[in-house]
Protein backbone atom coordinates (compact mmCIF):
# COMPACT_ATOMS: atom_id res chain seq x y z
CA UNK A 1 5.53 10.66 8.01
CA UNK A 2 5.40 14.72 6.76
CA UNK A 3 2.65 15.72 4.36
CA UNK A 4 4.17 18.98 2.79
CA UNK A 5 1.78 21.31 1.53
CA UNK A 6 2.29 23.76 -1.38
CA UNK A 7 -0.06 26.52 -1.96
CA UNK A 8 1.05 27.15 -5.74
CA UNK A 9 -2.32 28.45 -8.57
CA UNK A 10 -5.71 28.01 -7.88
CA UNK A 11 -6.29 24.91 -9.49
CA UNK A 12 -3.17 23.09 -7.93
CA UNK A 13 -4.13 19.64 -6.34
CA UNK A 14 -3.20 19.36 -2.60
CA UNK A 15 -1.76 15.56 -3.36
CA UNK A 16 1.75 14.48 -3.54
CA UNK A 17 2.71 10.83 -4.85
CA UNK A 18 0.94 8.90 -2.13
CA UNK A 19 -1.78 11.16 -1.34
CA UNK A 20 -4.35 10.95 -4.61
CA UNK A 21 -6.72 12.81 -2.91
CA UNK A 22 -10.28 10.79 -2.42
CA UNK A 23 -8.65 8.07 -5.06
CA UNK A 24 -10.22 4.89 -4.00
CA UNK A 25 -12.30 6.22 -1.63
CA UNK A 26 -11.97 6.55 2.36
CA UNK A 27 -12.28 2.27 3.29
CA UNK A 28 -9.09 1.19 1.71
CA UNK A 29 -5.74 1.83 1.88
CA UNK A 30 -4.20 3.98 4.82
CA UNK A 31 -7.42 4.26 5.83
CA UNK A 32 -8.62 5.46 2.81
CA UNK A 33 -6.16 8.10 2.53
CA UNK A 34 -2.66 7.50 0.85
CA UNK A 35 -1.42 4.36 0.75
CA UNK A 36 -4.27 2.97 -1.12
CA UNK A 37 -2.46 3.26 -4.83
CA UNK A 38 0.09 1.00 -2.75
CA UNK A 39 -2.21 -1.96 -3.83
CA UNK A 40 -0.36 -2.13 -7.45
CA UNK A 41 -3.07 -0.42 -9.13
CA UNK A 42 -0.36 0.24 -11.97
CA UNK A 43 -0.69 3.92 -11.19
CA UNK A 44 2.18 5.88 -8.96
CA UNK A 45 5.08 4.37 -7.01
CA UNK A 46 4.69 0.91 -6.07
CA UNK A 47 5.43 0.52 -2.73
CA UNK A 48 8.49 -2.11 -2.70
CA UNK A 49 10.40 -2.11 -5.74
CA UNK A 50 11.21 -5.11 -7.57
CA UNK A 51 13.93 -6.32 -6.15
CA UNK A 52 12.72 -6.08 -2.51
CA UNK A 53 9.43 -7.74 -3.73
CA UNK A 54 11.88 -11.08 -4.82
CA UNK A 55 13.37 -10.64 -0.96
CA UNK A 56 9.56 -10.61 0.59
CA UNK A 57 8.80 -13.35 -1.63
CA UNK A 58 11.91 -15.56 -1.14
CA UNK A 59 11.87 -14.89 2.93
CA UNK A 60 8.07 -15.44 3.14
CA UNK A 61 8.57 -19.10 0.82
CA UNK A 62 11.32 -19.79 2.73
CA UNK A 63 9.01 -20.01 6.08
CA UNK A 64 6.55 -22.59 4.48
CA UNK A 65 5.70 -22.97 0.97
CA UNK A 66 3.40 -21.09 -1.21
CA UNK A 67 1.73 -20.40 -3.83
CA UNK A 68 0.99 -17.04 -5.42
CA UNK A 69 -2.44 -16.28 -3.75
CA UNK A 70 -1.13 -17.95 -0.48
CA UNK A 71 1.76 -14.68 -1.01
CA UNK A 72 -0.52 -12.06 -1.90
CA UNK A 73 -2.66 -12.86 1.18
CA UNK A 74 0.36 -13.07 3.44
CA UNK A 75 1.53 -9.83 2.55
CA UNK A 76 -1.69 -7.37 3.21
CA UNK A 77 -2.38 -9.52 6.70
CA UNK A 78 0.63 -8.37 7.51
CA UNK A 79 0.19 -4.59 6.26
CA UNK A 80 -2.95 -4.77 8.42
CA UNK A 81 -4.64 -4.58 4.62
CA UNK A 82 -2.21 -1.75 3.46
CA UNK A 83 -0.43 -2.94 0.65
CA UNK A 84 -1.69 -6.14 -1.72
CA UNK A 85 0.32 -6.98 -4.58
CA UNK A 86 -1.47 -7.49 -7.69
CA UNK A 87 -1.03 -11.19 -9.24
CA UNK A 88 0.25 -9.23 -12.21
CA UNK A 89 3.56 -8.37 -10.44
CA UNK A 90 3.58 -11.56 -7.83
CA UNK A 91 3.57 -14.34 -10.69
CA UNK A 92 6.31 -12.76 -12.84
CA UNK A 93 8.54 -12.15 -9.94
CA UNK A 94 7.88 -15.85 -8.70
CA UNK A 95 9.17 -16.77 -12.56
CA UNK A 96 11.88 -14.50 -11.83
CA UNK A 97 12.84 -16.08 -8.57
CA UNK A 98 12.68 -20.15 -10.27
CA UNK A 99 14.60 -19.10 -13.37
CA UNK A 100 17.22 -18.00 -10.76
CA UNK A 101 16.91 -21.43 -8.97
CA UNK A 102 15.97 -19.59 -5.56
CA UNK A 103 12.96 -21.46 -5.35
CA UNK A 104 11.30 -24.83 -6.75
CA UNK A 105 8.21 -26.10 -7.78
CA UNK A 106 6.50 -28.26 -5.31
CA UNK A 107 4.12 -31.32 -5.78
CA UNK A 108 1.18 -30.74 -4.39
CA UNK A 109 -2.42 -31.55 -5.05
CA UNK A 110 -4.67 -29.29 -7.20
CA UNK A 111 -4.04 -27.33 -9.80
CA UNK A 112 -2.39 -24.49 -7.96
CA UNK A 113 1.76 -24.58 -8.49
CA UNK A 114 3.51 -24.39 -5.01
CA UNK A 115 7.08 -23.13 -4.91
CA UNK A 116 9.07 -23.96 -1.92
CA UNK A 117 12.97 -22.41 -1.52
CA UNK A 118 16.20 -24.17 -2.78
CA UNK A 119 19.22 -24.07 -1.04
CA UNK A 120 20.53 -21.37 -3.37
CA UNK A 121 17.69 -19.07 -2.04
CA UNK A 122 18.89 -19.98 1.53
CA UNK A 123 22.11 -18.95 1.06
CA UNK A 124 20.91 -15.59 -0.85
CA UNK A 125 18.52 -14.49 2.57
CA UNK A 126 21.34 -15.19 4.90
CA UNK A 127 23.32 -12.63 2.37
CA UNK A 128 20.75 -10.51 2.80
CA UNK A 129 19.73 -10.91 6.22
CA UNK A 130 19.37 -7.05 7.30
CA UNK A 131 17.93 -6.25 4.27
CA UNK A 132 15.17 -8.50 4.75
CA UNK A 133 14.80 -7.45 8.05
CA UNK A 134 14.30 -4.26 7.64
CA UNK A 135 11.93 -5.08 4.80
CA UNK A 136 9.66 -7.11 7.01
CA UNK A 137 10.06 -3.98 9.69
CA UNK A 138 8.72 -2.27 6.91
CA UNK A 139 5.63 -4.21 6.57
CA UNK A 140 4.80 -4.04 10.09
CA UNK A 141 5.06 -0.25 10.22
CA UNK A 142 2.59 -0.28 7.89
CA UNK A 143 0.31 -2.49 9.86
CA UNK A 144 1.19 -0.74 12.54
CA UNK A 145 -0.03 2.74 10.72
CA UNK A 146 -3.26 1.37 9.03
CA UNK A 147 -3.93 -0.06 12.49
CA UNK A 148 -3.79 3.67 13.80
CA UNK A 149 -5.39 5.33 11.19
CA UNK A 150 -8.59 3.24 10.42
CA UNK A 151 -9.77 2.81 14.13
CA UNK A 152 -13.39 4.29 15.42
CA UNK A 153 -12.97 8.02 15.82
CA UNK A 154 -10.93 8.72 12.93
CA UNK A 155 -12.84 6.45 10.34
CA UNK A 156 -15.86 7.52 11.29
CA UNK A 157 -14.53 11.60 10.98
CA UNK A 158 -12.94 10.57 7.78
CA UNK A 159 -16.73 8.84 6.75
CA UNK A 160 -18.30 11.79 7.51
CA UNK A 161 -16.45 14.50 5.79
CA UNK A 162 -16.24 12.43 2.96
CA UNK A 163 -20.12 12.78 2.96
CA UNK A 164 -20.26 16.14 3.20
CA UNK A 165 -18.15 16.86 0.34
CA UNK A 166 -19.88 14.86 -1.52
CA UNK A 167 -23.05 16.09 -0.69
CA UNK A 168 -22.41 20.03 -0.53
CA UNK A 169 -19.94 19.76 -3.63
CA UNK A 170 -22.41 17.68 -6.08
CA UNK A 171 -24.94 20.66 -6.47
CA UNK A 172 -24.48 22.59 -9.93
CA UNK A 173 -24.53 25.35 -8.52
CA UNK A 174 -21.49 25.18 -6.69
CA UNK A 175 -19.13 27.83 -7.82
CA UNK A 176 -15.25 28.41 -7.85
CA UNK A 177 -15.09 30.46 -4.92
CA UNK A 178 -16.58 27.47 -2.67
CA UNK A 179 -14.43 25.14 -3.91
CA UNK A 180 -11.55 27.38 -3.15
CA UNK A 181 -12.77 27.59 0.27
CA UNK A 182 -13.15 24.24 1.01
CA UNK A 183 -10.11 23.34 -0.19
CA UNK A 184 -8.46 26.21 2.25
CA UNK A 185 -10.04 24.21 5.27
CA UNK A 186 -9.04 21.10 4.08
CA UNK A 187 -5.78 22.95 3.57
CA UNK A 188 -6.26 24.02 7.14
CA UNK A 189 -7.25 21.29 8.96
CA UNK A 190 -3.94 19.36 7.38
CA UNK A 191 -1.77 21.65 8.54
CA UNK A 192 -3.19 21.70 12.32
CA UNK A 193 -2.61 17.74 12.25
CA UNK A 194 0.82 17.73 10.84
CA UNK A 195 1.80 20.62 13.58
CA UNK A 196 0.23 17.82 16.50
């Protein structure tokens, strides 16, 4: 993945679409970084769009049925905690998905509702097959990613700068020209990574 940098004004933010800066701060997400707004905060680019989501959905009910927390949990375990799709875009697509007859309600005990797939929803994965394939490939890379990026040395680099900005940048008496300057070696430090 390329992070481009732009050095535009003096007050431009060094962020594109996925990369909000601190955001969330540095324990969530791609570790921390990111991918955090990826949770379907309801803010940026969600990270599958809707019809992919039914896809992730169907293929995951097809495997064993679910229910909607049963889905949302499935899906960050297997973004190593990447991406978690709020219940305010999993329930609608699961009314989406029934209303389509790709997938039934199921008896089951407790108050939870349990959809497992029809044969119609069957038929629409095999129609889909490398789609969905390449969706769940998708999911693992980001495992595979947050896996990387959260480990020892970098969390605990990514910990402590995070305290040092917020230490050194919290004093009143920080001017423009210092934030300017950090933001150069944050600037900096990016571009040596990218060039690795």
């Amino acid at each position: 993945m390329r992070i481009h940098f732009h050095h535009h004004g003096r007050d431009d933010r060094h962020c594109g679409p996925r990369h909000r800066g601190w955001g969330r701060g540095l324990g969530g997400g791609y570790g921390g970084w990111g991918m955090a707004e990826g949770r379907e905060g309801g803010r940026g680019r969600r990270m599958f769009d809707g019809g992919e989501l039914r896809l992730i959905l169907l293929k995951l009910i097809e495997e064993q049925p679910r229910h909607g927390y049963d889905l949302i949990r499935e899906i960050e375990e297997r973004s190593g905690g990447a991406y978690a799709p709020s219940p305010g875009v999993i329930y609608p697509t699961l009314t989406m998905l029934d209303d389509m007859e790709l997938i039934e309600e199921r008896k089951t005990e407790g108050a939870k509702k349990q959809f497992g797939i029809t044969a119609a929803g069957q038929a629409h994965l095999a129609e889909r097959e490398a789609e969905v394939e390449a969706l769940f490939a998708r999911l693992a890379e980001l495992g595979s990613v947050q896996a990387r990026t959260s480990g020892g040395p970098i969390r605990r680099a990514m910990h402590n700068l995070r305290s040092v900005l917020q230490e050194r940048l919290s004093s009143s008496e920080v001017d423009g020209d210092t934030l300017h300057q950090v933001a150069a070696i944050l600037d900096e430090a990016a571009q040596k990574i990218e060039r690795l």
